[in-house]
Protein backbone atom coordinates (compact mmCIF):
# COMPACT_ATOMS: atom_id res chain seq x y z
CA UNK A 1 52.20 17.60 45.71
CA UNK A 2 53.65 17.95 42.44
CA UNK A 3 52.70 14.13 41.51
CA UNK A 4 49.13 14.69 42.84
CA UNK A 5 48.48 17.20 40.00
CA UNK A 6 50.34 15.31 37.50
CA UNK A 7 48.09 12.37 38.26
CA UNK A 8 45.25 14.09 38.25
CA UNK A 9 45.89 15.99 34.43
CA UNK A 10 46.53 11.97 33.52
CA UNK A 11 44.00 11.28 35.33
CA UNK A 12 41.37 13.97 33.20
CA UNK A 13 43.41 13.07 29.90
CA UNK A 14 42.32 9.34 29.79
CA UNK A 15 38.56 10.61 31.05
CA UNK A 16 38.45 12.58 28.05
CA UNK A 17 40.13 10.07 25.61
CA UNK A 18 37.89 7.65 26.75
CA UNK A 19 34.56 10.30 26.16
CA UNK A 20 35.80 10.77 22.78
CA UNK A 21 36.02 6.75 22.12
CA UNK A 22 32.14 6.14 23.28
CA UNK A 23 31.26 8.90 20.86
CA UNK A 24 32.98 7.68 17.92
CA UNK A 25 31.72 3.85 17.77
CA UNK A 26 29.30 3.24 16.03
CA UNK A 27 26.94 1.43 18.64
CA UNK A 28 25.06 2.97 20.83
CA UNK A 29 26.10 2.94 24.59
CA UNK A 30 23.68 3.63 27.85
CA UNK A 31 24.93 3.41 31.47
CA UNK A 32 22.45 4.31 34.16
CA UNK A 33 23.54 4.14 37.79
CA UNK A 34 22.07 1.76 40.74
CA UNK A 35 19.19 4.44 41.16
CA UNK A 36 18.19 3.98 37.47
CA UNK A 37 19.58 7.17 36.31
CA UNK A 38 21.94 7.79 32.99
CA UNK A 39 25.18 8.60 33.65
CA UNK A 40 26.76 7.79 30.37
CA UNK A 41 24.64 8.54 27.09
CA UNK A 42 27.15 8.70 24.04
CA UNK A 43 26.92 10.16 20.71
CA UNK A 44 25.56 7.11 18.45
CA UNK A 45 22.97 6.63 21.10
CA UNK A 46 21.51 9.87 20.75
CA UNK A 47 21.12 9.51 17.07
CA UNK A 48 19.38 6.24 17.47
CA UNK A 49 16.72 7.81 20.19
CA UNK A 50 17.09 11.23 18.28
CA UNK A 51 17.45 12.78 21.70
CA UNK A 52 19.80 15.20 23.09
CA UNK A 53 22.25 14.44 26.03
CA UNK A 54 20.57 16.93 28.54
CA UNK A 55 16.96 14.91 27.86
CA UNK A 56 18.51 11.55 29.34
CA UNK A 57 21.50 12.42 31.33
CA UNK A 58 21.00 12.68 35.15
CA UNK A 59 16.96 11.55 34.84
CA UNK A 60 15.19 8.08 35.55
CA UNK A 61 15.37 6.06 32.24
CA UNK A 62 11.55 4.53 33.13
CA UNK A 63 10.63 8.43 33.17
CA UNK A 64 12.45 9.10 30.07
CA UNK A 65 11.39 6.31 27.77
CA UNK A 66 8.12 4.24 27.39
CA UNK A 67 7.44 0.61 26.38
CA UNK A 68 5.09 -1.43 24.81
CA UNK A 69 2.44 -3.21 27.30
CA UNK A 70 4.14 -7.07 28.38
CA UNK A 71 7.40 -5.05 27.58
CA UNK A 72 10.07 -3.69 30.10
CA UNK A 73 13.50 -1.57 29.86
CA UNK A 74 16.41 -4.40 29.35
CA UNK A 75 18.38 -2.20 30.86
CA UNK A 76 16.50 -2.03 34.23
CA UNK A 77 16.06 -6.20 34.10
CA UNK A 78 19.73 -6.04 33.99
CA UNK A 79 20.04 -3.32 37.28
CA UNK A 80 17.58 -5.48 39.00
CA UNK A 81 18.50 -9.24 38.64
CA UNK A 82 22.18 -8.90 38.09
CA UNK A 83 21.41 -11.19 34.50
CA UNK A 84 23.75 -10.53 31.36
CA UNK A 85 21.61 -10.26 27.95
CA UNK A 86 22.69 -10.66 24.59
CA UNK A 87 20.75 -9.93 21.15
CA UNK A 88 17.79 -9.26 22.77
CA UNK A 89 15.03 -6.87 20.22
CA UNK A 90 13.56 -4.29 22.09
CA UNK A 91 11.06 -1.82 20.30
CA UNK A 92 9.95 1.29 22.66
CA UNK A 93 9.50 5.02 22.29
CA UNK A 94 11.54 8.07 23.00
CA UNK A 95 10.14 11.08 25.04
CA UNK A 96 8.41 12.34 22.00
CA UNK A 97 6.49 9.20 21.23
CA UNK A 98 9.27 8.30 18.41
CA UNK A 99 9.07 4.46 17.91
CA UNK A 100 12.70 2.96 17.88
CA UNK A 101 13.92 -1.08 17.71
CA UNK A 102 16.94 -1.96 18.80
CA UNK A 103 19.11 -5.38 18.96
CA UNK A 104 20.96 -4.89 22.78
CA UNK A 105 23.69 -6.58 24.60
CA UNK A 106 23.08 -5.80 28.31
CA UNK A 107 25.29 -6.50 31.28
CA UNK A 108 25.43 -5.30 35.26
CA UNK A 109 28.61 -3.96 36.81
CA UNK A 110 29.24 -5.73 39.82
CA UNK A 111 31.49 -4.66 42.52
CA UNK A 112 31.80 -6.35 46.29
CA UNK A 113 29.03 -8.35 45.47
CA UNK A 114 26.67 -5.31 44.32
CA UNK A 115 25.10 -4.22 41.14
CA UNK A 116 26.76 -0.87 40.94
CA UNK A 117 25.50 -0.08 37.04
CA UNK A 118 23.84 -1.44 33.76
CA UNK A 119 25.26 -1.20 30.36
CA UNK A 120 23.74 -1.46 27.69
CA UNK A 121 24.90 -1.77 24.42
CA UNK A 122 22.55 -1.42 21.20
CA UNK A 123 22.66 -1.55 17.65
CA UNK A 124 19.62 0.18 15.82
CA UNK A 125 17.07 -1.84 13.23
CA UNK A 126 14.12 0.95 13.22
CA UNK A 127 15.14 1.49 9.88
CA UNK A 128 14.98 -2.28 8.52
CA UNK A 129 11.61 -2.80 10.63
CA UNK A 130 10.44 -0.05 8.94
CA UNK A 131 11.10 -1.21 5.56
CA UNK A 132 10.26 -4.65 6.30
CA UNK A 133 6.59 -3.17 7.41
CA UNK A 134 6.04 -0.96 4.46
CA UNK A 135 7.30 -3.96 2.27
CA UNK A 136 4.25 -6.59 2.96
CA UNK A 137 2.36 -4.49 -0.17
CA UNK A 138 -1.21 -6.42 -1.49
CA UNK A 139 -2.98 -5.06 -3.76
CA UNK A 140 -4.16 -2.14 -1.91
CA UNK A 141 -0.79 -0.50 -2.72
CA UNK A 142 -0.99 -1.87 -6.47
CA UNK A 143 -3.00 0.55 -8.02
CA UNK A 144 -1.98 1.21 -11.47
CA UNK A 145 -3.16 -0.75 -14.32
CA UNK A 146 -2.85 0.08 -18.14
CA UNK A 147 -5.58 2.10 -18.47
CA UNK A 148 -4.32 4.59 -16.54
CA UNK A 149 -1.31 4.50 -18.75
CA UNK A 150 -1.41 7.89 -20.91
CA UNK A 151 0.60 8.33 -23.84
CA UNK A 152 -0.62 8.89 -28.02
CA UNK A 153 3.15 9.05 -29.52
CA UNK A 154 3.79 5.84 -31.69
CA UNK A 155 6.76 4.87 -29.30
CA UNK A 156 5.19 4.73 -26.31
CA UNK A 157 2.17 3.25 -28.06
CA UNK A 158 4.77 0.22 -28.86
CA UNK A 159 6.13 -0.02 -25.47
CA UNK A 160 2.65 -0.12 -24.02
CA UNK A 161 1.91 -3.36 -26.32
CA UNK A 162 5.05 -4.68 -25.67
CA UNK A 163 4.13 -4.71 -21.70
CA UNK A 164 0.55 -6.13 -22.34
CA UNK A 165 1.75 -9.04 -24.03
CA UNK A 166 4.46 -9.96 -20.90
CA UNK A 167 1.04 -10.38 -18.47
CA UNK A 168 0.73 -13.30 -20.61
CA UNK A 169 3.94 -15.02 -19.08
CA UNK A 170 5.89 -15.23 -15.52
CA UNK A 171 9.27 -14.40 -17.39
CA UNK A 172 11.27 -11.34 -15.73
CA UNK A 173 11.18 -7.96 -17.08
CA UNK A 174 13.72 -5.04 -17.12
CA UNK A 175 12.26 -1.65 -17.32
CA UNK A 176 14.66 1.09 -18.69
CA UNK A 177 13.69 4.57 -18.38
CA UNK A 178 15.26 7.71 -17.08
CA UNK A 179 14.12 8.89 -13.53
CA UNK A 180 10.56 10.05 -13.98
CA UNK A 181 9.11 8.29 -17.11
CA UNK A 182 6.32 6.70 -15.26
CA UNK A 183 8.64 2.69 -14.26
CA UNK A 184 6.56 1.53 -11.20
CA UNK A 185 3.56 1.99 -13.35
CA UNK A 186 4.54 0.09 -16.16
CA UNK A 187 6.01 -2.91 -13.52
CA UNK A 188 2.17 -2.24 -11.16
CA UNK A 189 0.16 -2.92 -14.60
CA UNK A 190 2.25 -5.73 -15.69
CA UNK A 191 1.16 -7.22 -12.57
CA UNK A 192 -2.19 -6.36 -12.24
CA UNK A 193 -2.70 -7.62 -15.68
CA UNK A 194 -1.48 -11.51 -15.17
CA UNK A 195 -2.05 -14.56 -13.17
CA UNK A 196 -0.78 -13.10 -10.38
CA UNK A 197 -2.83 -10.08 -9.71
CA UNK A 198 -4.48 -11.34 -6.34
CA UNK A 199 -1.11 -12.21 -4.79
CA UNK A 200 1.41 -9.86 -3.72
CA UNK A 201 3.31 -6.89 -5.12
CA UNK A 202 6.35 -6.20 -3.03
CA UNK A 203 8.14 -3.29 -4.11
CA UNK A 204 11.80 -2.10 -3.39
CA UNK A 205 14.06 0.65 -4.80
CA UNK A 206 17.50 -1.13 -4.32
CA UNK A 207 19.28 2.67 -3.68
CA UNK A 208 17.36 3.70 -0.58
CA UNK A 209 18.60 0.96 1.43
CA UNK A 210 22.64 0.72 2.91
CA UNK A 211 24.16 -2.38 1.63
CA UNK A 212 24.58 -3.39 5.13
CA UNK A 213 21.19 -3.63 5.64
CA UNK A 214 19.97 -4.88 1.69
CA UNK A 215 21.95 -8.55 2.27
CA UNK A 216 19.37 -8.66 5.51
CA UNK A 217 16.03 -7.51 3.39
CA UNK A 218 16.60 -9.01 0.32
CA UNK A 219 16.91 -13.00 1.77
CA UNK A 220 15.95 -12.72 5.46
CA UNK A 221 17.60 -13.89 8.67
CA UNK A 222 17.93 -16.47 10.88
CA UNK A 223 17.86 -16.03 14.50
CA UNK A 224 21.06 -16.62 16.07
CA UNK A 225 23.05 -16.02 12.87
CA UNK A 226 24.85 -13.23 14.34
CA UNK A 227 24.03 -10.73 17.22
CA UNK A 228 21.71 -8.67 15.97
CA UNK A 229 19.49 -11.33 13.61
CA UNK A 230 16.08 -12.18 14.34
CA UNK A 231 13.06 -14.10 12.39
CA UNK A 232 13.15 -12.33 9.81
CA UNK A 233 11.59 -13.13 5.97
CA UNK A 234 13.09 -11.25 3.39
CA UNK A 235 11.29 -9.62 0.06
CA UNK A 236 11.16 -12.90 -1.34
CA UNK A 237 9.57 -14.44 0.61
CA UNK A 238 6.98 -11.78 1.33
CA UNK A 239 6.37 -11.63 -2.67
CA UNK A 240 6.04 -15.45 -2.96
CA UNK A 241 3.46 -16.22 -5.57
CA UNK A 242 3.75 -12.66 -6.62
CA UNK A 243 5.70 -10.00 -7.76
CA UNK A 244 9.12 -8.35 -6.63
CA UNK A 245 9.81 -5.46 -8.14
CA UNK A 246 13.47 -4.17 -7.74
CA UNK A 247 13.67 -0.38 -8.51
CA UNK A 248 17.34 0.86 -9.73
CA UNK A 249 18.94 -2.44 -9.20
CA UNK A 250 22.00 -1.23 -10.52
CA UNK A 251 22.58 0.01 -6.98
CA UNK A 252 23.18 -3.60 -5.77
CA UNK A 253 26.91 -4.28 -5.36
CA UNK A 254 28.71 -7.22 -6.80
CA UNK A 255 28.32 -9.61 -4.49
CA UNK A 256 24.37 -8.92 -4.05
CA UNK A 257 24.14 -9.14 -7.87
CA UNK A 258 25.46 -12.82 -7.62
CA UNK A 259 23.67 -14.03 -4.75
CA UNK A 260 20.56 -12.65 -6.42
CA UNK A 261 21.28 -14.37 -10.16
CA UNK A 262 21.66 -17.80 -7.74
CA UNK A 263 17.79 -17.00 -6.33
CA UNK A 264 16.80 -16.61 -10.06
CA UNK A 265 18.64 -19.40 -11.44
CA UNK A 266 17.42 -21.72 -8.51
CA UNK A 267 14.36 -20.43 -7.41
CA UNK A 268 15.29 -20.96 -3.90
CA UNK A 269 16.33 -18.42 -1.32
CA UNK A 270 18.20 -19.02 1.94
CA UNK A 271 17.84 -16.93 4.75
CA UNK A 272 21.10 -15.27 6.34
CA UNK A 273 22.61 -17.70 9.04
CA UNK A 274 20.20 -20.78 7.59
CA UNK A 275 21.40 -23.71 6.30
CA UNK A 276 18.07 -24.70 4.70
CA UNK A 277 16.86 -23.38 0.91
CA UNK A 278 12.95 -22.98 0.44
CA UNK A 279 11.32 -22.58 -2.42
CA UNK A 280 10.10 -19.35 -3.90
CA UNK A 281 7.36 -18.90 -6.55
CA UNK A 282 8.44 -15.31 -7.59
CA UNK A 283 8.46 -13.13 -11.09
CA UNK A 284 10.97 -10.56 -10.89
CA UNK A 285 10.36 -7.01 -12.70
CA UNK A 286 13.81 -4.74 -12.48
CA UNK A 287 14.59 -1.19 -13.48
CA UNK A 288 17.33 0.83 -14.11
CA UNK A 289 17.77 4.39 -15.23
CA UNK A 290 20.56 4.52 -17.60
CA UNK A 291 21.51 3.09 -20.41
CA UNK A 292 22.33 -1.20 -19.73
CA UNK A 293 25.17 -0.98 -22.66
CA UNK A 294 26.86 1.41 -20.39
CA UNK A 295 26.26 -0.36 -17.42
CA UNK A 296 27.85 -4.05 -18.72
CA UNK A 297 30.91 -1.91 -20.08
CA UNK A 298 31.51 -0.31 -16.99
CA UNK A 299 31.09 -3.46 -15.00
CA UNK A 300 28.33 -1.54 -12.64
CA UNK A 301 26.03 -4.13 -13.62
CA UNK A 302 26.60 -8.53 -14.40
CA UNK A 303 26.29 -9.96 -17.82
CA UNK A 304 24.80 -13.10 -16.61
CA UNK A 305 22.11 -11.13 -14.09
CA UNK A 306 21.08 -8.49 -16.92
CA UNK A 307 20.68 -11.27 -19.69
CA UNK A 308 18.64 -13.52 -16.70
CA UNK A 309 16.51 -9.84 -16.04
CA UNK A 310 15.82 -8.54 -19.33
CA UNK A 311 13.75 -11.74 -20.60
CA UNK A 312 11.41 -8.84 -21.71
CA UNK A 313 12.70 -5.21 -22.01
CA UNK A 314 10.90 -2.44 -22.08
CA UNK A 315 12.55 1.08 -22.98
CA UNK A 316 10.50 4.08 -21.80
CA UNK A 317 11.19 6.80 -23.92
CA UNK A 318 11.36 9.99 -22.24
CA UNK A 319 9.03 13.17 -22.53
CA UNK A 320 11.05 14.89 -24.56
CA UNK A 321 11.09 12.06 -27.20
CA UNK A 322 7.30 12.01 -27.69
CA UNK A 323 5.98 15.61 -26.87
CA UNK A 324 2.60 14.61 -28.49
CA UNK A 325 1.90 13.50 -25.19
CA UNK A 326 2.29 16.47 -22.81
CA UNK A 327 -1.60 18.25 -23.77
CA UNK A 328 -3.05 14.33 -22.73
CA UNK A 329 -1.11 14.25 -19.63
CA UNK A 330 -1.52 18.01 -18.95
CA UNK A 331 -5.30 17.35 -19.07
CA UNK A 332 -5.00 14.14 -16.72
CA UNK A 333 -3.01 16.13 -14.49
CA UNK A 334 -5.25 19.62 -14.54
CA UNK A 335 -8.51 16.82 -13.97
CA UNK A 336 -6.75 15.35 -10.91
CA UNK A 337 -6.22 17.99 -9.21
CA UNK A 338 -9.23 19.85 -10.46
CA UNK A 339 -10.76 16.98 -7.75
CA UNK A 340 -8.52 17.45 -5.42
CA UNK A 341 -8.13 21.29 -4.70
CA UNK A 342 -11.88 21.26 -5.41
CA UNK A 343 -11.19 23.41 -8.59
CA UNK A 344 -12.68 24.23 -11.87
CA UNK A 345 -9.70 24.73 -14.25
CA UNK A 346 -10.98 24.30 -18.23
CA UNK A 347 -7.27 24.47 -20.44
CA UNK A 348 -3.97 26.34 -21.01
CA UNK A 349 -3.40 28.92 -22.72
CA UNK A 350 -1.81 29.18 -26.00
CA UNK A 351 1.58 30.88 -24.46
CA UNK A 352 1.50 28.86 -21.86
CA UNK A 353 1.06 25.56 -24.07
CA UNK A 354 4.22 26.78 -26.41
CA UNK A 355 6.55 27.22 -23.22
CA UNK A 356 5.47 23.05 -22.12
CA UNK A 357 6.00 21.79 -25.40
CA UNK A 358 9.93 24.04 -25.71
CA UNK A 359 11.12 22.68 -22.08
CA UNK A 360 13.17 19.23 -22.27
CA UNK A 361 11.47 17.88 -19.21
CA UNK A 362 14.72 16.46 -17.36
CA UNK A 363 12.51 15.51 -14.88
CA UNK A 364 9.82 13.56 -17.05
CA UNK A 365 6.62 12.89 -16.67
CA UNK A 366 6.71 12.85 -12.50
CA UNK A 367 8.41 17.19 -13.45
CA UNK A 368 5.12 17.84 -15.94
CA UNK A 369 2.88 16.40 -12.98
CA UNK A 370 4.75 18.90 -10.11
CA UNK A 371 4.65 21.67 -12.97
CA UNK A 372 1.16 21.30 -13.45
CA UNK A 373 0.20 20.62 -9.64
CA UNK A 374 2.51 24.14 -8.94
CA UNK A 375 0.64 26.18 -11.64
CA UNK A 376 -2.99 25.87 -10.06
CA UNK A 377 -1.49 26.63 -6.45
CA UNK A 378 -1.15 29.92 -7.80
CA UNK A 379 -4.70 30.15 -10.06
CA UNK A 380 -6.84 32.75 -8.83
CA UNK A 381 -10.23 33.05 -10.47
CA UNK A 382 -8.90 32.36 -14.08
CA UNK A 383 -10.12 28.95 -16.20
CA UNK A 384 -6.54 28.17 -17.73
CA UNK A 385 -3.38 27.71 -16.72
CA UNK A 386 -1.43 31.17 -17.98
CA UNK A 387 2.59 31.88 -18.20
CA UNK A 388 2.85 33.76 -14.70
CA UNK A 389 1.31 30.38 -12.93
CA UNK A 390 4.29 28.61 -14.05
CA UNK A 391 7.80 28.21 -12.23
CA UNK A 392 10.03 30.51 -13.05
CA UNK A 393 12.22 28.80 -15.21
CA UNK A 394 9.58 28.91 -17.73
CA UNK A 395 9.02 32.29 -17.10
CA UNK A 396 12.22 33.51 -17.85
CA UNK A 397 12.49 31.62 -20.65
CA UNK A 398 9.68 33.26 -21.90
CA UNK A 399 11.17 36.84 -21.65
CA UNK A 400 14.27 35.46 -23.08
CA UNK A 401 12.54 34.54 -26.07
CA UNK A 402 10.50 38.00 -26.08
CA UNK A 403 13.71 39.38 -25.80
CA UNK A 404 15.36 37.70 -28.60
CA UNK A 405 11.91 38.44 -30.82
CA UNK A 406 12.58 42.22 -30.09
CA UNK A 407 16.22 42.02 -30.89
CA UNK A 408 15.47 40.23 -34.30
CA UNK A 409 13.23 43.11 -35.30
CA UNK A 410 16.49 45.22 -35.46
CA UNK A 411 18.48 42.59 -37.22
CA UNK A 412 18.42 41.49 -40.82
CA UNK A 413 15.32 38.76 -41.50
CA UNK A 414 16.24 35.43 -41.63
CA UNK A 415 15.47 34.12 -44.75
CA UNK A 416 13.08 30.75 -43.71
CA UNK A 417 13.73 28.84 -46.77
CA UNK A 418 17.11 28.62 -46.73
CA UNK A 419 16.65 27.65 -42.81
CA UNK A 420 14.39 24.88 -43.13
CA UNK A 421 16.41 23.58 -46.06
CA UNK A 422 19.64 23.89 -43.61
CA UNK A 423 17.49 21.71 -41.05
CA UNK A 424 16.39 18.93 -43.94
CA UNK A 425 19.52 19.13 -45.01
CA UNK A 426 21.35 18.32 -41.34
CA UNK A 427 18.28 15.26 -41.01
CA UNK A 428 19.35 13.71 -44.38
CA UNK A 429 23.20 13.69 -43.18
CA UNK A 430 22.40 12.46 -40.04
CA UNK A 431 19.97 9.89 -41.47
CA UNK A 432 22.89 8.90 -43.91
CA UNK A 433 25.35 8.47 -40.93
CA UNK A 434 23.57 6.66 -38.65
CA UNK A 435 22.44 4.20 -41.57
CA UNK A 436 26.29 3.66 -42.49
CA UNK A 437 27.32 3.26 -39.27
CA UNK A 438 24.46 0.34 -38.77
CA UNK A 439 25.40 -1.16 -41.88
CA UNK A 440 29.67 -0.83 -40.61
CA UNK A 441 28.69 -3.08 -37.41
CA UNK A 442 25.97 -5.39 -39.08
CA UNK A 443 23.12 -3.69 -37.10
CA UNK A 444 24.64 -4.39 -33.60
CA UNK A 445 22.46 -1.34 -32.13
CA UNK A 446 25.01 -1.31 -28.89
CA UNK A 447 27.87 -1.26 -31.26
CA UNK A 448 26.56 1.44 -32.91
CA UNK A 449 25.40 3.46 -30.39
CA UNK A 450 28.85 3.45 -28.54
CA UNK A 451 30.28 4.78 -32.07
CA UNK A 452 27.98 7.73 -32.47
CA UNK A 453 28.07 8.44 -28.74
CA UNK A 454 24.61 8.20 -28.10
CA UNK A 455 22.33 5.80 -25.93
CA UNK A 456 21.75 2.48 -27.28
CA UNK A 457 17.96 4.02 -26.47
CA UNK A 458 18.77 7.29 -28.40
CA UNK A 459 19.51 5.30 -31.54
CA UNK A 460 16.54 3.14 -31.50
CA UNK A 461 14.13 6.13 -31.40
CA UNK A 462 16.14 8.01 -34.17
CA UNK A 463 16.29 4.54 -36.39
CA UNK A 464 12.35 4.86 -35.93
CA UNK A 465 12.09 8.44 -36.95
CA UNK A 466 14.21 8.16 -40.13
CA UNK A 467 12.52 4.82 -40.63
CA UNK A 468 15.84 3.21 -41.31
């Protein structure tokens, strides 16, 4: 009696060891019985179907799940021919109509000559079908050409140029702008305006995408490479003849960097699991968000790729660099949505105007857009945008300010002149500095700018205003 009960706690022990193993791989595992019915559904699988264990367990699997006309459950084909599977894609949709693609291994469990269950075994590629889908972008997704381009600050104006004149030319281009500053648009225009405007414009930002999966979407795969590769072209070859655009490719690790400096060098891509090279006809636009300088010293980012990228470089300078511009944009912005929410806003008011040109605009242009877009959610019957229609950060800086106004009154006056002369006087110091330092490190700019401790973008737009 005594080694019943042990061997039955063993017994319940290794059951649940071996429930906690299916739900910590990382592949998805379904079992269904020789009625059709689940009787194993682990963890992974549920995030793949995004189901629950109660919605599969215990129920009919063809009740469950549908599939695609001319398509059928692998698993069943396995239950009812006895036939082993392996890397078979199978696309099909969860009880809520969710569409899901998987890569399966399937095999029956066979015992005294009958098909007792059907395991399946699945690895999920919804993601990098998805991705692949959204990917094959023509023109209808290229909508942005210069014109729309909106910017009166002399910087800007210069980058602008600088971008019109690359249209002329198939070189690549490396876009460097904080998070917001308007990128895509300058890389959409670039390509609208040249040669290549009727081909296509495949776009990718590099930090969406698991590096497990970017190897795959970047060059393609081969069928038969490994288990879960299929016919596959990757972004090069959906942008051949046109334009890849490669959004914070910073992201890319090492390796990728390399293999993607060989495509550039060679102009050839290989798919995963070929042996073969084909040719590619491709101009590559890049971006990054920080400063490249930083980037090369910190090894985050190749020599060789960034000097093969940044043929043409364009640095975006960032709203708070050229505030001349917010009143244009603000206008675009308050006419697009005028048409959209079916409204008739005129302006903004004069205290509302002061508190957009104090703010720093972390967010750029893409923050002044949401700003705007929030204000007239909240417009009533007015005709301008006024301080109590914007977020509250601006509203509180407002009574900050009042605040300070009201505690000033009690203070002694400031005497302006000897304020403004402090401020001139801080400008020509600076000015003096930065001009020494320059002349120190014969006008390496990078040099420089790691010295003062500013952005090698930072310098150039001070070098401009002191016209040093």
């Amino acid at each position: 009696m005594g080694n019943d009960v042990m061997d039955l706690q063993a017994l319940k022990h290794r059951n649940k060891l071996y429930e906690q193993l299916l739900d910590e791989v990382n592949v998805g595992i379904h079992v269904i019985n020789n009625q059709g019915k689940t009787i194993i559904y682990n963890k992974k699988m549920m995030e793949i179907e995004s189901m629950e264990a109660a919605d599969v367990l215990d129920k009919d699997v063809l009740e469950v799940f549908s599939f695609k006309e001319n398509q059928h459950s692998t698993l069943v084909h396995t239950l009812t021919t006895g036939k082993e599977t392996r890397g078979i894609k199978q696309t099909y949709f969860n009880n809520i109509g969710k569409e899901i693609t998987t890569i399966n291994d399937t095999f029956p469990i066979i015992e005294d000559g009958k098909i007792t269950e059907a395991v399946e075994i699945a690895k999920d590629i919804t993601q990098l079908e998805q991705v692949i889908k959204e990917n094959v972008l023509q023109r209808k997704n290229t909508k942005f050409t210069f014109d729309q381009i909106i910017g009166d600050s002399e910087e800007f104006a210069t980058v602008i140029e600088d971008a019109k004149l690359a249209t002329r030319t198939t070189s690549s281009v490396l876009i460097v702008g904080e998070t917001g500053t308007g990128k895509e648009l300058f890389a959409q225009s670039i390509h609208n305006g040249s040669a290549r405007s009727s081909a296509p414009f495949v776009a990718q930002n590099c930090a969406a995408i698991p590096e497990s999966l970017m190897e795959s979407l970047l060059f393609g795969t081969k069928k038969g490479a490994f288990t879960d590769a299929i016919d596959s072209p990757g972004l090069f070859e959906q942008a051949d003849g046109g334009t890849l655009l490669l959004d914070e490719i910073n992201s890319l690790d090492a390796s990728l960097q390399a293999k993607l400096l060989r495509v550039l060098q060679e102009r050839t891509v290989r798919r995963i699991g070929d042996t073969k090279d084909k040719k590619v006809d491709v101009r590559i636009i890049a971006t990054i968000n920080e400063d490249p300088a930083d980037m090369i010293m910190e090894n985050r980012i190749r020599k060789d790729l960034f000097y093969r990228l940044s043929v043409v470089t364009l640095f975006i300078p960032p709203l708070r660099e050229r505030k001349v511009d917010i009143m244009p944009l603000t206008t675009e912005f308050i006419n697009k949505y005028n048409t959209l929410f079916q409204m008739n806003i005129k302006n903004v008011s004069a205290e509302a105007k002061e508190l957009l040109y104090e703010h720093d605009w972390p967010g750029n242009v893409r923050e002044l857009e949401h700003t705007i877009e929030g204000a007239m959610n909240l417009v009533v019957e007015e005709k301008e945008i006024q301080v109590h229609h914007l977020p509250t950060r601006f509203r509180n800086h407002n009574k900050y300010k009042r605040d300070n106004d009201r505690n000033s009154k009690d203070s002694p006056p400031i005497n302006d002149f000897h304020s403004r002369k402090l401020r001139v006087r801080m400008e020509q110091l600076e000015k003096e500095y930065i001009k020494r330092t320059l002349l120190e490190n014969n006008y390496n700019i990078t040099q420089a700018a790691k010295i003062l401790g500013i952005s090698r973008q930072s310098l150039q737009y001070r070098i401009k205003k002191f016209n040093i």
